[in-house]
PDB file of N, CA and C in Angstrom:
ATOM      1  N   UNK A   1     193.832 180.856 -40.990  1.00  0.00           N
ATOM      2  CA  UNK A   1     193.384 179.901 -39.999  1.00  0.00           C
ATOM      3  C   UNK A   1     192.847 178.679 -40.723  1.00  0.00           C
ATOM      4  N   UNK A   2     192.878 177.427 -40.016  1.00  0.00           N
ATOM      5  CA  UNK A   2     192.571 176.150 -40.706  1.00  0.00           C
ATOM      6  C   UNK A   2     191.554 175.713 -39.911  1.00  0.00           C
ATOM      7  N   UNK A   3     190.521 175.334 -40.701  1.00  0.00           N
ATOM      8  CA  UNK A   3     189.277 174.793 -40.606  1.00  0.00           C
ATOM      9  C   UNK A   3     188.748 173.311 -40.785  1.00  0.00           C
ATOM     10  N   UNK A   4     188.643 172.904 -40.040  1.00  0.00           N
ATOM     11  CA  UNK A   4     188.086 171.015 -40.632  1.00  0.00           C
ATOM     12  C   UNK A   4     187.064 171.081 -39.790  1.00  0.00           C
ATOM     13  N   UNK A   5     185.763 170.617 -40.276  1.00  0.00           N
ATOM     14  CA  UNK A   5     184.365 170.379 -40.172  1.00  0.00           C
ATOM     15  C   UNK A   5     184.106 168.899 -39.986  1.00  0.00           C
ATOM     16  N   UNK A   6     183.747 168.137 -39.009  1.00  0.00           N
ATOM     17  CA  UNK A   6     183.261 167.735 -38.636  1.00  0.00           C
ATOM     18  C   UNK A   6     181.886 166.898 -38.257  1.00  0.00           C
ATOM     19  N   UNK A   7     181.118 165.602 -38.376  1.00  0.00           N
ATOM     20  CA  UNK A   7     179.645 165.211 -38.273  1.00  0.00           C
ATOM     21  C   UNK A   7     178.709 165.350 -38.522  1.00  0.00           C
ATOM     22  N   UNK A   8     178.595 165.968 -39.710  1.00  0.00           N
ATOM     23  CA  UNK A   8     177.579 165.470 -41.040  1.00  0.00           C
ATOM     24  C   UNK A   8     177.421 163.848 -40.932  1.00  0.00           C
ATOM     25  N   UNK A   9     176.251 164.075 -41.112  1.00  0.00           N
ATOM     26  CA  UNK A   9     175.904 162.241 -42.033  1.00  0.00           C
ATOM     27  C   UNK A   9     174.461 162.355 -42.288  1.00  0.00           C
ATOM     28  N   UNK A  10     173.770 161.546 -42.448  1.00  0.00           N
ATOM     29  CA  UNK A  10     172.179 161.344 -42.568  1.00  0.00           C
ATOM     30  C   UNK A  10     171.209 160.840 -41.520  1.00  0.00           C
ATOM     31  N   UNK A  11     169.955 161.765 -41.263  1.00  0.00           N
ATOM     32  CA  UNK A  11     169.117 161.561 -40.477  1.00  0.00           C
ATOM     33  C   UNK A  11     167.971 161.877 -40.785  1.00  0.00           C
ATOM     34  N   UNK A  12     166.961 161.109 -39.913  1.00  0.00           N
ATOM     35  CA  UNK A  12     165.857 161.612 -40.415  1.00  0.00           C
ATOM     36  C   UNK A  12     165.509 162.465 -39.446  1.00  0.00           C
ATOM     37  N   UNK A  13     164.561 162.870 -40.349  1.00  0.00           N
ATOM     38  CA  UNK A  13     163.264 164.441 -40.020  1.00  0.00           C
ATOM     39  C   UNK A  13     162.935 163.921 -38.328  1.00  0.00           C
ATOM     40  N   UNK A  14     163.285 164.800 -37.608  1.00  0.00           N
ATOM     41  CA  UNK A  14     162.985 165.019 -36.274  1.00  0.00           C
ATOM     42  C   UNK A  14     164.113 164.621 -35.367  1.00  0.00           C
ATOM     43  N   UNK A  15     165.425 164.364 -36.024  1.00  0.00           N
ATOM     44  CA  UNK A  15     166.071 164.119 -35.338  1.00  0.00           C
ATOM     45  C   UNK A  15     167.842 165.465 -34.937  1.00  0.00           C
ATOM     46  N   UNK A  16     168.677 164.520 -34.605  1.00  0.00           N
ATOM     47  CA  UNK A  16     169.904 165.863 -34.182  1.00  0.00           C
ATOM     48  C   UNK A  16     171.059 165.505 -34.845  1.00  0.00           C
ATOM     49  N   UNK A  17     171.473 166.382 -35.014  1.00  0.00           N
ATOM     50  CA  UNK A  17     173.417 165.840 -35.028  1.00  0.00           C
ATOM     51  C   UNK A  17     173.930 167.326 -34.844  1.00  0.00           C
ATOM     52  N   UNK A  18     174.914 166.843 -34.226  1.00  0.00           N
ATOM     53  CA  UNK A  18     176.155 167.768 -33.620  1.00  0.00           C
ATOM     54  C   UNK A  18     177.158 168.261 -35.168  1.00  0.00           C
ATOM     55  N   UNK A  19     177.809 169.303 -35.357  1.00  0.00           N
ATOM     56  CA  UNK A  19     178.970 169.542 -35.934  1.00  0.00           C
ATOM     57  C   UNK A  19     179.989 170.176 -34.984  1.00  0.00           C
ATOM     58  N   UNK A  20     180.623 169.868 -35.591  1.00  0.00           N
ATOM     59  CA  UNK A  20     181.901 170.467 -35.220  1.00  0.00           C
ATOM     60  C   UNK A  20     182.858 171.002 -35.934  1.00  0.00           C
ATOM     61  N   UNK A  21     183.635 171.649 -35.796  1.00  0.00           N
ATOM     62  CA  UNK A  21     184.889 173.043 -36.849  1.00  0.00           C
ATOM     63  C   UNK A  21     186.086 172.917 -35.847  1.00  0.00           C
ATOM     64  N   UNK A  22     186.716 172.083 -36.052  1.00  0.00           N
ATOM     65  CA  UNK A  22     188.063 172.116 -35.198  1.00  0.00           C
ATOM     66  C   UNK A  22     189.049 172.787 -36.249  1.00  0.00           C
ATOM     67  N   UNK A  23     189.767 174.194 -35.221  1.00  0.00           N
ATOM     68  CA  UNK A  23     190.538 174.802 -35.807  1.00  0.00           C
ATOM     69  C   UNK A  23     191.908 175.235 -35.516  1.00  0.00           C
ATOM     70  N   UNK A  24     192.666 176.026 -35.543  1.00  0.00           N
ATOM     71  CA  UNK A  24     193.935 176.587 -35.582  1.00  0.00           C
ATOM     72  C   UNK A  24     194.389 177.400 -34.843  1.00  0.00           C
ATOM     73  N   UNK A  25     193.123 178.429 -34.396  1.00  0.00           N
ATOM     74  CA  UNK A  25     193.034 179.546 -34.060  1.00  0.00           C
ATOM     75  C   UNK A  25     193.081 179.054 -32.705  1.00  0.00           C
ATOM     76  N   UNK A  26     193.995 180.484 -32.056  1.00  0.00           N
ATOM     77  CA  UNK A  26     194.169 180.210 -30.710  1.00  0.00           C
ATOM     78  C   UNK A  26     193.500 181.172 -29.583  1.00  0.00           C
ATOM     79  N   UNK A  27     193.373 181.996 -30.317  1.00  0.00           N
ATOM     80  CA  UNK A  27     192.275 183.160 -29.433  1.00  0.00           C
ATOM     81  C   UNK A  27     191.003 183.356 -30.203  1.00  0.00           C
ATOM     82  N   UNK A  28     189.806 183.008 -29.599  1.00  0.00           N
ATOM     83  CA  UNK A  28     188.908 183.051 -30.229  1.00  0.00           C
ATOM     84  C   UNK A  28     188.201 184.482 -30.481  1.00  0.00           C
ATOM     85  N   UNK A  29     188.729 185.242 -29.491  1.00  0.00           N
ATOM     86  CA  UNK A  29     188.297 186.839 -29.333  1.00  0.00           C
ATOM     87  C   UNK A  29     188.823 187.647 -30.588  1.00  0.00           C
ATOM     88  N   UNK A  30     189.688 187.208 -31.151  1.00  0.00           N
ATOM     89  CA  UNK A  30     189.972 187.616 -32.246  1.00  0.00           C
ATOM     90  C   UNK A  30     188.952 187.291 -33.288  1.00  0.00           C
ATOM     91  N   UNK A  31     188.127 186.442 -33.363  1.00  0.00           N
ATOM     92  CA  UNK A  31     187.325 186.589 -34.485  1.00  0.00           C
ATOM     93  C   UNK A  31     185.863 186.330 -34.490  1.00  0.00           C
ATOM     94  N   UNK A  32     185.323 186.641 -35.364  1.00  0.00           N
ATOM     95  CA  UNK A  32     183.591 186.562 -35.214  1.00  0.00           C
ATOM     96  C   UNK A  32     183.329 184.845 -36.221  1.00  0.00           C
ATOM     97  N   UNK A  33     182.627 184.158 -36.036  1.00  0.00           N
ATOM     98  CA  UNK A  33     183.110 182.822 -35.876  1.00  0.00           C
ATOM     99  C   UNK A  33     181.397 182.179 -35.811  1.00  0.00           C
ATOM    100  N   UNK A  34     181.249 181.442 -37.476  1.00  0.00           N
ATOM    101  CA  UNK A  34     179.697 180.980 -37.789  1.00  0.00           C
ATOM    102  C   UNK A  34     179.901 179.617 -38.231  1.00  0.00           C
ATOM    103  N   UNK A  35     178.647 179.241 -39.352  1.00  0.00           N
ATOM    104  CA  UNK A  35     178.280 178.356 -39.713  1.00  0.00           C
ATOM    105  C   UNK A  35     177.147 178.480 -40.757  1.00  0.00           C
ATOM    106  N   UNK A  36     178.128 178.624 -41.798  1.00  0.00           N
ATOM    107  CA  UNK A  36     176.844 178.765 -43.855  1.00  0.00           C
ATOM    108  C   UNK A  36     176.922 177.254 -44.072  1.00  0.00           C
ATOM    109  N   UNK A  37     175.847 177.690 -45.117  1.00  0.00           N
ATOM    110  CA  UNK A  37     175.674 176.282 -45.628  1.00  0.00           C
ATOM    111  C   UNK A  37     174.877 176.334 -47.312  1.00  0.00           C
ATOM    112  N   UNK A  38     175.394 175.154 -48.140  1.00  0.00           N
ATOM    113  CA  UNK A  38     174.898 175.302 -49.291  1.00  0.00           C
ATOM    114  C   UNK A  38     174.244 174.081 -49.489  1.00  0.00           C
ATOM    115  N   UNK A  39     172.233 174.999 -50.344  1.00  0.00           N
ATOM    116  CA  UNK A  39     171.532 173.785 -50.232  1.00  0.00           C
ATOM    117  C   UNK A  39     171.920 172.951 -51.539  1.00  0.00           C
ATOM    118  N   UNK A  40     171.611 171.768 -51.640  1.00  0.00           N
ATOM    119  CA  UNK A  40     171.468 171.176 -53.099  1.00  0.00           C
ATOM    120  C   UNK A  40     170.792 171.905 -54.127  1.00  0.00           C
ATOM    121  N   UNK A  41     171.727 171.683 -55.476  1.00  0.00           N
ATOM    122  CA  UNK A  41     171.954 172.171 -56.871  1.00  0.00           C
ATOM    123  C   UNK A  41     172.050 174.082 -56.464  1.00  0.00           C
ATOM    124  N   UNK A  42     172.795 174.184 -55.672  1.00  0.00           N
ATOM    125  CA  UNK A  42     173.219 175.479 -55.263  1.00  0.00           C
ATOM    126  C   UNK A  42     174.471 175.455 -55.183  1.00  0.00           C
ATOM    127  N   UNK A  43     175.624 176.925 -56.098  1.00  0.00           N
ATOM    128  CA  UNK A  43     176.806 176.678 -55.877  1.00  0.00           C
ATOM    129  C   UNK A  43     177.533 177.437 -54.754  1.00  0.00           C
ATOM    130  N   UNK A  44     178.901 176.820 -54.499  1.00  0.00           N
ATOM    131  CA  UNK A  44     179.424 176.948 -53.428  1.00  0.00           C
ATOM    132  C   UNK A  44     179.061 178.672 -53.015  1.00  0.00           C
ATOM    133  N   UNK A  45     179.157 179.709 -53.854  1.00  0.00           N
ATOM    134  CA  UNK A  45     178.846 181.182 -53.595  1.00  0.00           C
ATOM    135  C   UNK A  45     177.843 181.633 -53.270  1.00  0.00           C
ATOM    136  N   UNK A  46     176.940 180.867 -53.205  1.00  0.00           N
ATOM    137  CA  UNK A  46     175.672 181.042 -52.715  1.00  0.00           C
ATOM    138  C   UNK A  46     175.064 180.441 -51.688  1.00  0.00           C
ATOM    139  N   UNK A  47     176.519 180.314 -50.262  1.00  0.00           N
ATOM    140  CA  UNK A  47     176.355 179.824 -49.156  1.00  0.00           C
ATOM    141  C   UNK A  47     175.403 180.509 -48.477  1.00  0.00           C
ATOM    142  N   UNK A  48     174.458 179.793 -47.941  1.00  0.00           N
ATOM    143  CA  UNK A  48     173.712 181.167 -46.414  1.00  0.00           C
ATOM    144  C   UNK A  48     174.137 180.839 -45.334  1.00  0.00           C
ATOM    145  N   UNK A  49     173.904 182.063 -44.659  1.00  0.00           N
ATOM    146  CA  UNK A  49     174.022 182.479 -43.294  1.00  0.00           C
ATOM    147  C   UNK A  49     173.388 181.304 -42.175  1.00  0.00           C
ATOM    148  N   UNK A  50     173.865 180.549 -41.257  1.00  0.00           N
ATOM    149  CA  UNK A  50     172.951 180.051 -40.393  1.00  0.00           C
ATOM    150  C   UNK A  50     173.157 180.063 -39.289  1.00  0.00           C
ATOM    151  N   UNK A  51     174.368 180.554 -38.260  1.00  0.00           N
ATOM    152  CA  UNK A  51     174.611 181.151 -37.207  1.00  0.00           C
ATOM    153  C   UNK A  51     175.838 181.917 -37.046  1.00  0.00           C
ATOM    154  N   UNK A  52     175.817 182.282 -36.048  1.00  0.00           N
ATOM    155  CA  UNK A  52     177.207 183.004 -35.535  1.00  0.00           C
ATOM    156  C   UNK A  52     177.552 183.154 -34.489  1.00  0.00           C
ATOM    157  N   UNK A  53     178.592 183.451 -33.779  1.00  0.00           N
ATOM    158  CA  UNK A  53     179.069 184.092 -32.541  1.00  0.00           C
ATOM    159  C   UNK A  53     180.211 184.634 -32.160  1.00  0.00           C
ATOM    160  N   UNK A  54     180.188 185.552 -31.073  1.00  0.00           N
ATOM    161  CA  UNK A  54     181.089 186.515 -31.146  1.00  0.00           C
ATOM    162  C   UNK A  54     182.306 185.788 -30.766  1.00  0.00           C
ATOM    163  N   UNK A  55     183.479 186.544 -31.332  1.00  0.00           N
ATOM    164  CA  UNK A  55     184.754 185.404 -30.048  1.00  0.00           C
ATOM    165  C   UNK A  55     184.932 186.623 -28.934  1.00  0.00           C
ATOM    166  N   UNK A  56     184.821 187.497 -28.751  1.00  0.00           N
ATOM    167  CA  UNK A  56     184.650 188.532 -28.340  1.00  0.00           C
ATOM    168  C   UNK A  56     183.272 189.286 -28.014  1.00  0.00           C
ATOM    169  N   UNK A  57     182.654 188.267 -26.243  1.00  0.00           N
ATOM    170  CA  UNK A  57     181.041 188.772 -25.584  1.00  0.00           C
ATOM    171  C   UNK A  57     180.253 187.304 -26.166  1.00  0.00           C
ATOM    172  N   UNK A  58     180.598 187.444 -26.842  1.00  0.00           N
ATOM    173  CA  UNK A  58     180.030 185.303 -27.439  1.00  0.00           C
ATOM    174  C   UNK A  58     178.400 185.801 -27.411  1.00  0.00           C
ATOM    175  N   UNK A  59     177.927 186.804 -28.171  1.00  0.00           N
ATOM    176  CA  UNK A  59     177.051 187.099 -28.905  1.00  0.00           C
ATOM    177  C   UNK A  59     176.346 186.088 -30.186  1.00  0.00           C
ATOM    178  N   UNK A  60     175.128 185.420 -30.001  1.00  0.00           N
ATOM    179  CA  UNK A  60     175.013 184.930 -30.967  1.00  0.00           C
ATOM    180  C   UNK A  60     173.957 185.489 -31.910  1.00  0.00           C
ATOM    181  N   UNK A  61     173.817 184.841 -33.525  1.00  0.00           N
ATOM    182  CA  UNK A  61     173.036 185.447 -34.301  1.00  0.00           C
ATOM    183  C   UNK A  61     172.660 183.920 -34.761  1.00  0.00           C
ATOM    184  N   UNK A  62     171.007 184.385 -35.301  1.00  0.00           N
ATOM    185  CA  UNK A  62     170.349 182.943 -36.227  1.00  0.00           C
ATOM    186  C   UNK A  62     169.522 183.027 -37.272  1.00  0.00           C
ATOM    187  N   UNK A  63     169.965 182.107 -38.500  1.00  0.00           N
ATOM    188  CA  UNK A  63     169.134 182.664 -39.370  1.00  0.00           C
ATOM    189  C   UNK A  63     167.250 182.023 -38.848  1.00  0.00           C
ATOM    190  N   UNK A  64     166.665 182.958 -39.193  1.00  0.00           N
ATOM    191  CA  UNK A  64     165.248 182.955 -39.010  1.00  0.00           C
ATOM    192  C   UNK A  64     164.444 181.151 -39.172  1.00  0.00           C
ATOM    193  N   UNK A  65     164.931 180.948 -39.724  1.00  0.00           N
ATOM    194  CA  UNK A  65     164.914 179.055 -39.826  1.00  0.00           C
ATOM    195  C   UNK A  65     165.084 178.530 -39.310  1.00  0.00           C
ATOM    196  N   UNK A  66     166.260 178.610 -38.391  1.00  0.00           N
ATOM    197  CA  UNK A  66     166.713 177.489 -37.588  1.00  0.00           C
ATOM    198  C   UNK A  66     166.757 178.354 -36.283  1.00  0.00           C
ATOM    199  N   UNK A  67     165.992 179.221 -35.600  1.00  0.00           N
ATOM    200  CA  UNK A  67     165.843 179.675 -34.634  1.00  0.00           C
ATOM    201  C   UNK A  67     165.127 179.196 -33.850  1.00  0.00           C
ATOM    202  N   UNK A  68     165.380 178.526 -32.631  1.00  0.00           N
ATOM    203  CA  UNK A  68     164.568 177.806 -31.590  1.00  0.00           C
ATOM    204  C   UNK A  68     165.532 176.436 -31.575  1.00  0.00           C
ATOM    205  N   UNK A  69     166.021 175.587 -32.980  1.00  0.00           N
ATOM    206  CA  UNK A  69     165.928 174.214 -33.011  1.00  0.00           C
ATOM    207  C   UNK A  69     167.543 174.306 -33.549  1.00  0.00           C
ATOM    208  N   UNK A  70     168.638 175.133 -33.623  1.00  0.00           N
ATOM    209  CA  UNK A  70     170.263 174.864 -33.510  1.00  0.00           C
ATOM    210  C   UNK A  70     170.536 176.025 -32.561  1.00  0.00           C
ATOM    211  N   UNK A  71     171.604 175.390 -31.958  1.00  0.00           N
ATOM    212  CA  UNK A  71     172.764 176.435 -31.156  1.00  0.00           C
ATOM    213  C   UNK A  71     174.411 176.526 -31.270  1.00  0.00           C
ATOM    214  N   UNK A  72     174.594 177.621 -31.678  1.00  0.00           N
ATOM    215  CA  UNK A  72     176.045 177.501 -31.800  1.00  0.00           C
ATOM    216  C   UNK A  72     176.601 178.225 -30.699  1.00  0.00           C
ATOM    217  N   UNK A  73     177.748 177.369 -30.271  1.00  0.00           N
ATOM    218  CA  UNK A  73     178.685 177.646 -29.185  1.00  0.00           C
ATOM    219  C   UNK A  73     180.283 177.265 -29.602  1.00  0.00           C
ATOM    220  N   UNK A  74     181.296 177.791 -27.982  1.00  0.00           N
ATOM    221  CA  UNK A  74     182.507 177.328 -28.931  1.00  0.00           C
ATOM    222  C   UNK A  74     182.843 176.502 -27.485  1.00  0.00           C
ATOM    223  N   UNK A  75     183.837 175.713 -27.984  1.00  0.00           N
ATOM    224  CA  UNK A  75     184.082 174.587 -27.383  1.00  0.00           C
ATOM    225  C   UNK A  75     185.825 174.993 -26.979  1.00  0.00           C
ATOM    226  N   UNK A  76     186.092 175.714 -26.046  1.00  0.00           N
ATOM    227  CA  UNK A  76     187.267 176.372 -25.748  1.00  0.00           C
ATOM    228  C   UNK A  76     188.281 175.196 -25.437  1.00  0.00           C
ATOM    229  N   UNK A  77     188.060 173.939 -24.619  1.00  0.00           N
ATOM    230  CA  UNK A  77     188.479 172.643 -24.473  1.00  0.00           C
ATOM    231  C   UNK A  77     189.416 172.101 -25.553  1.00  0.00           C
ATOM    232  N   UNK A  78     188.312 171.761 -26.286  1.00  0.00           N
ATOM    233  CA  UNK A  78     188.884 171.248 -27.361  1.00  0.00           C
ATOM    234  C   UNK A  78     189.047 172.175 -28.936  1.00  0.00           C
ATOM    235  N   UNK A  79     188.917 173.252 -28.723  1.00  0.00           N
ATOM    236  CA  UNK A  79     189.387 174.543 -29.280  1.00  0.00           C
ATOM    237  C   UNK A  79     188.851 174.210 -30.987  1.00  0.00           C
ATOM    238  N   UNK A  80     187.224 174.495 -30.403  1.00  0.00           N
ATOM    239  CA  UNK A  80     186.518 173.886 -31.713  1.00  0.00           C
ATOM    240  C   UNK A  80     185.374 174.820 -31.405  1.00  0.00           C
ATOM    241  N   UNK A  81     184.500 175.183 -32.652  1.00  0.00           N
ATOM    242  CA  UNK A  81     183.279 175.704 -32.739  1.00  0.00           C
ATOM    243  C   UNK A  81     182.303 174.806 -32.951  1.00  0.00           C
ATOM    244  N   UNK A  82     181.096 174.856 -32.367  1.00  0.00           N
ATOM    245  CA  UNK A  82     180.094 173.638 -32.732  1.00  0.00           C
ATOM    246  C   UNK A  82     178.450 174.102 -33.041  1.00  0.00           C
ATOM    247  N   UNK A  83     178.071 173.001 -33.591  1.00  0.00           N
ATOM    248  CA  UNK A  83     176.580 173.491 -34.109  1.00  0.00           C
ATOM    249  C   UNK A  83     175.625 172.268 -33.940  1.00  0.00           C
ATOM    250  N   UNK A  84     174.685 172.937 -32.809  1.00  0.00           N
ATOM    251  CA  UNK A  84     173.827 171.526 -32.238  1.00  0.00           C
ATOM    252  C   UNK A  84     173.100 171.462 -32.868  1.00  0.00           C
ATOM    253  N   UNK A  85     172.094 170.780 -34.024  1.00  0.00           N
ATOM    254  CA  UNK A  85     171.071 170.736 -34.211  1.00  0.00           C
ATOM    255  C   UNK A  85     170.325 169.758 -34.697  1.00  0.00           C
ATOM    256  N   UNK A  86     169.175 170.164 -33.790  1.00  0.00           N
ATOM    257  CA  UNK A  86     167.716 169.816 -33.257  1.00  0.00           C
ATOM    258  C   UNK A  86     166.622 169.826 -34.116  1.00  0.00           C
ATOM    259  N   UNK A  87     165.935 168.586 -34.002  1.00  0.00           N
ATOM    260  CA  UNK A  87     164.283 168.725 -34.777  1.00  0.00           C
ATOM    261  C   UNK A  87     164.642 169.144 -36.451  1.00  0.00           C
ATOM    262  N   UNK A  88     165.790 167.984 -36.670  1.00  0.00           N
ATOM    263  CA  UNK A  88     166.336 168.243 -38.375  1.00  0.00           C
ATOM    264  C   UNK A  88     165.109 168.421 -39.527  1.00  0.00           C
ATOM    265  N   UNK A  89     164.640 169.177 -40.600  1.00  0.00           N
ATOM    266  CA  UNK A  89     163.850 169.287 -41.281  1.00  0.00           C
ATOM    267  C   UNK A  89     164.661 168.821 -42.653  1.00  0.00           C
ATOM    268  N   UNK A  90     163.633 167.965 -43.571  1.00  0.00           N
ATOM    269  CA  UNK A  90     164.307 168.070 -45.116  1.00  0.00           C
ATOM    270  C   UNK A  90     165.096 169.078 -45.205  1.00  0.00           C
ATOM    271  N   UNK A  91     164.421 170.464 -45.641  1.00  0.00           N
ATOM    272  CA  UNK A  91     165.109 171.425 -46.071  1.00  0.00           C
ATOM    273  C   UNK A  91     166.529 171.811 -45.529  1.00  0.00           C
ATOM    274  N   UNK A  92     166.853 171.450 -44.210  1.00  0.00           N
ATOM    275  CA  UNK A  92     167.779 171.393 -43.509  1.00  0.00           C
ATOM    276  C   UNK A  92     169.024 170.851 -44.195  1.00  0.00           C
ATOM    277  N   UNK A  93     169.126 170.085 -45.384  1.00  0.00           N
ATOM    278  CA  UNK A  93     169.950 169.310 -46.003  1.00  0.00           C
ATOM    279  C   UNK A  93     171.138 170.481 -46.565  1.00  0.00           C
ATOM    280  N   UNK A  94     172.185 169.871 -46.907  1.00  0.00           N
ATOM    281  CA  UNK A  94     172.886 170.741 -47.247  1.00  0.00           C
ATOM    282  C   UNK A  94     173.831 170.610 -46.991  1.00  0.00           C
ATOM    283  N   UNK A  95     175.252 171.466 -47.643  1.00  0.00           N
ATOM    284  CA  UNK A  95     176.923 171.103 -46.877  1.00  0.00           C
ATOM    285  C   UNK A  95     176.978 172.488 -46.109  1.00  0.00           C
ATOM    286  N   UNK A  96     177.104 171.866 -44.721  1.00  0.00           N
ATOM    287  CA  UNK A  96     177.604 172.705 -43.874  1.00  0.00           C
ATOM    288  C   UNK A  96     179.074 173.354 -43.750  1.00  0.00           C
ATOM    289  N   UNK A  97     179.241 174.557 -43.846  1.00  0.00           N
ATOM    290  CA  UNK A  97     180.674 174.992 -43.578  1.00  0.00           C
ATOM    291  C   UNK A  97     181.050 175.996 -42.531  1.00  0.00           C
ATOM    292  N   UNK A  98     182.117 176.071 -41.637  1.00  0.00           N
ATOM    293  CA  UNK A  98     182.532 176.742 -40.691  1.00  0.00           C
ATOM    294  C   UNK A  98     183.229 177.989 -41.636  1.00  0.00           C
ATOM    295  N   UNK A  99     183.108 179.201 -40.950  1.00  0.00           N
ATOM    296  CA  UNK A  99     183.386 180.662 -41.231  1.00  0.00           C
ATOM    297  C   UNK A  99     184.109 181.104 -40.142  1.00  0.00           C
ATOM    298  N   UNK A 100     185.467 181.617 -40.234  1.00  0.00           N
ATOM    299  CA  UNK A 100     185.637 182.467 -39.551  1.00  0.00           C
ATOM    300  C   UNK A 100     185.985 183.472 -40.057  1.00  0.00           C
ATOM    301  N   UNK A 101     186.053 184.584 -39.224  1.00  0.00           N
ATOM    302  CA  UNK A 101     186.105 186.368 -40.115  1.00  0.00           C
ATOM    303  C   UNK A 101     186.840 186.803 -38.622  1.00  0.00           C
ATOM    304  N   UNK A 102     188.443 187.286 -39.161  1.00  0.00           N
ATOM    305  CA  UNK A 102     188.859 188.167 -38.057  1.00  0.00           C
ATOM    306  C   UNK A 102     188.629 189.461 -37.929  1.00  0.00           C
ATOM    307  N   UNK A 103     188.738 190.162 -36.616  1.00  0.00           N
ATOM    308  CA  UNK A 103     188.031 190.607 -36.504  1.00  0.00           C
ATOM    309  C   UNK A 103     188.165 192.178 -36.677  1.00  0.00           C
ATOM    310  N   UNK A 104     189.884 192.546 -36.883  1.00  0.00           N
ATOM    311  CA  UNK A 104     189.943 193.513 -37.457  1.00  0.00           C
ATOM    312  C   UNK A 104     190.638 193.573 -38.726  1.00  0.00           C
ATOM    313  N   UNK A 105     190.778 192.176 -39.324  1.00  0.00           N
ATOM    314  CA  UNK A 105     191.289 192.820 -41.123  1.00  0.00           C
ATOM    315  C   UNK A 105     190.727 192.126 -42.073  1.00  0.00           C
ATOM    316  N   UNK A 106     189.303 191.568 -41.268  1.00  0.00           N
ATOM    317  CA  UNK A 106     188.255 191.078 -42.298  1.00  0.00           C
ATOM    318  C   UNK A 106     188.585 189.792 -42.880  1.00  0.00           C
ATOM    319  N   UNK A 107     189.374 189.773 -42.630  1.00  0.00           N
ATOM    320  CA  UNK A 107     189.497 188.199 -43.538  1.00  0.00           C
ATOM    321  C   UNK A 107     189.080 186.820 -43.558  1.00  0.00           C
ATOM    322  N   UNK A 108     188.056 186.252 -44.280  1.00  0.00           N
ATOM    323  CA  UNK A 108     187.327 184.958 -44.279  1.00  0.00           C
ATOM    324  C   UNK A 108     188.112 184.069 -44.554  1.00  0.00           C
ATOM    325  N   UNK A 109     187.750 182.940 -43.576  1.00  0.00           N
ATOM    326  CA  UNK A 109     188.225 181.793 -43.666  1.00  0.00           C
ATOM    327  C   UNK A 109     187.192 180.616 -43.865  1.00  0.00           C
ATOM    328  N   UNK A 110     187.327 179.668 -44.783  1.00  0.00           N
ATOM    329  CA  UNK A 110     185.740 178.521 -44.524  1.00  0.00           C
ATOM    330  C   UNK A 110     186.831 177.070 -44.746  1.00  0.00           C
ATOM    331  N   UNK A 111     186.046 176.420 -44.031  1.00  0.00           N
ATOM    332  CA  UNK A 111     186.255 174.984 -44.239  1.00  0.00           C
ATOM    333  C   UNK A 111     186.205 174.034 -45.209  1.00  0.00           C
ATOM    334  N   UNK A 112     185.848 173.247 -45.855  1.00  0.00           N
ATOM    335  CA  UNK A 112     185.816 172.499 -46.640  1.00  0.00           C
ATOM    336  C   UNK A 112     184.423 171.998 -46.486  1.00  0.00           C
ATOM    337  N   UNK A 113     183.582 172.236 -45.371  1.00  0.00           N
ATOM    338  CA  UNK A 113     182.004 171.430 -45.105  1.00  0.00           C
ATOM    339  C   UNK A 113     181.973 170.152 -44.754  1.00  0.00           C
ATOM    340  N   UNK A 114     180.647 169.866 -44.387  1.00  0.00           N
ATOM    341  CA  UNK A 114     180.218 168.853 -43.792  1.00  0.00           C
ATOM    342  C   UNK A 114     179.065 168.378 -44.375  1.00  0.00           C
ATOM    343  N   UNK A 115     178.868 167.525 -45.311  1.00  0.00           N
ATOM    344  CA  UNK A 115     177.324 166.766 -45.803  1.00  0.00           C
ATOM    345  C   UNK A 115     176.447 166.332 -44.575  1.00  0.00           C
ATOM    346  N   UNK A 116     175.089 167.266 -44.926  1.00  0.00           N
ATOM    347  CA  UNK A 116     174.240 166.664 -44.188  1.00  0.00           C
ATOM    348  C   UNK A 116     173.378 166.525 -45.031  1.00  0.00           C
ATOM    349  N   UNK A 117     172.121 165.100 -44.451  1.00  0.00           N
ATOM    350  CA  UNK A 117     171.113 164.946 -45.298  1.00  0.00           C
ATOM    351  C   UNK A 117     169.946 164.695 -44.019  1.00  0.00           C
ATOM    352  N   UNK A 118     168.920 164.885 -44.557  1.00  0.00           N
ATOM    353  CA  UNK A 118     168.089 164.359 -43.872  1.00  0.00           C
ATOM    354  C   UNK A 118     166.481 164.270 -44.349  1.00  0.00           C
ATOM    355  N   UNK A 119     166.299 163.030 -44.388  1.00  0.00           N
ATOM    356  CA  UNK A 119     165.245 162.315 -44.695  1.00  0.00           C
ATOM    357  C   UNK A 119     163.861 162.715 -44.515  1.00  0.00           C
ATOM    358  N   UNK A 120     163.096 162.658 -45.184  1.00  0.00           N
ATOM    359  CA  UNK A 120     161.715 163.110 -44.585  1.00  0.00           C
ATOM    360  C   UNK A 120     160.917 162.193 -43.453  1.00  0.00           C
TER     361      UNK A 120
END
């Protein structure tokens, strides 16, 4: 499956930006379907976890950080996954990347990322 990421740029501390993961995939129930991210002077393998959802019951998960202030949903329309987030913190900085994992032969897929920065 093909992945392109979407609306990164720079903001400051307290503010939002949207991403987006426009992809390939045509049934989303087929796969379980997130959003890692790697902070600065961190390499690409040492992406973390920062949401998820099911394509199948659209179950979501969050890492403990960004719980309350991003939401990930999928955007069936325009057949894209997205990641709202809210009340941006420094630490928040980082290249964002879309994940998908099907859902019965395991196989990861990631994007290329999205630079975000954000200012104190």
């Amino acid at each position: 499956v093909q992945l392109v990421e979407t609306g990164g740029g720079l903001v400051q501390a307290g503010g939002s930006l949207r991403l987006s993961c426009a992809t390939s995939a045509r049934t989303f129930s087929n796969y379980e379907m997130g959003w890692y991210r790697q902070p600065p002077g961190k390499e690409r393998e040492e992406r973390v976890f920062v949401a998820s959802i099911m394509g199948r019951g659209g179950g979501t998960s969050y890492a403990d950080s960004v719980k309350g202030r991003f939401l990930v949903s999928l955007d069936t329309v325009n057949n894209a996954l997205s990641l709202q987030m809210n009340n941006l913190k420094p630490e928040d900085t980082a290249i964002y990347y879309c994940r998908f994992e099907t859902a019965k032969t395991r196989v990861v897929s990631f994007g290329r990322g999205t630079q975000v920065v954000v200012s104190p």
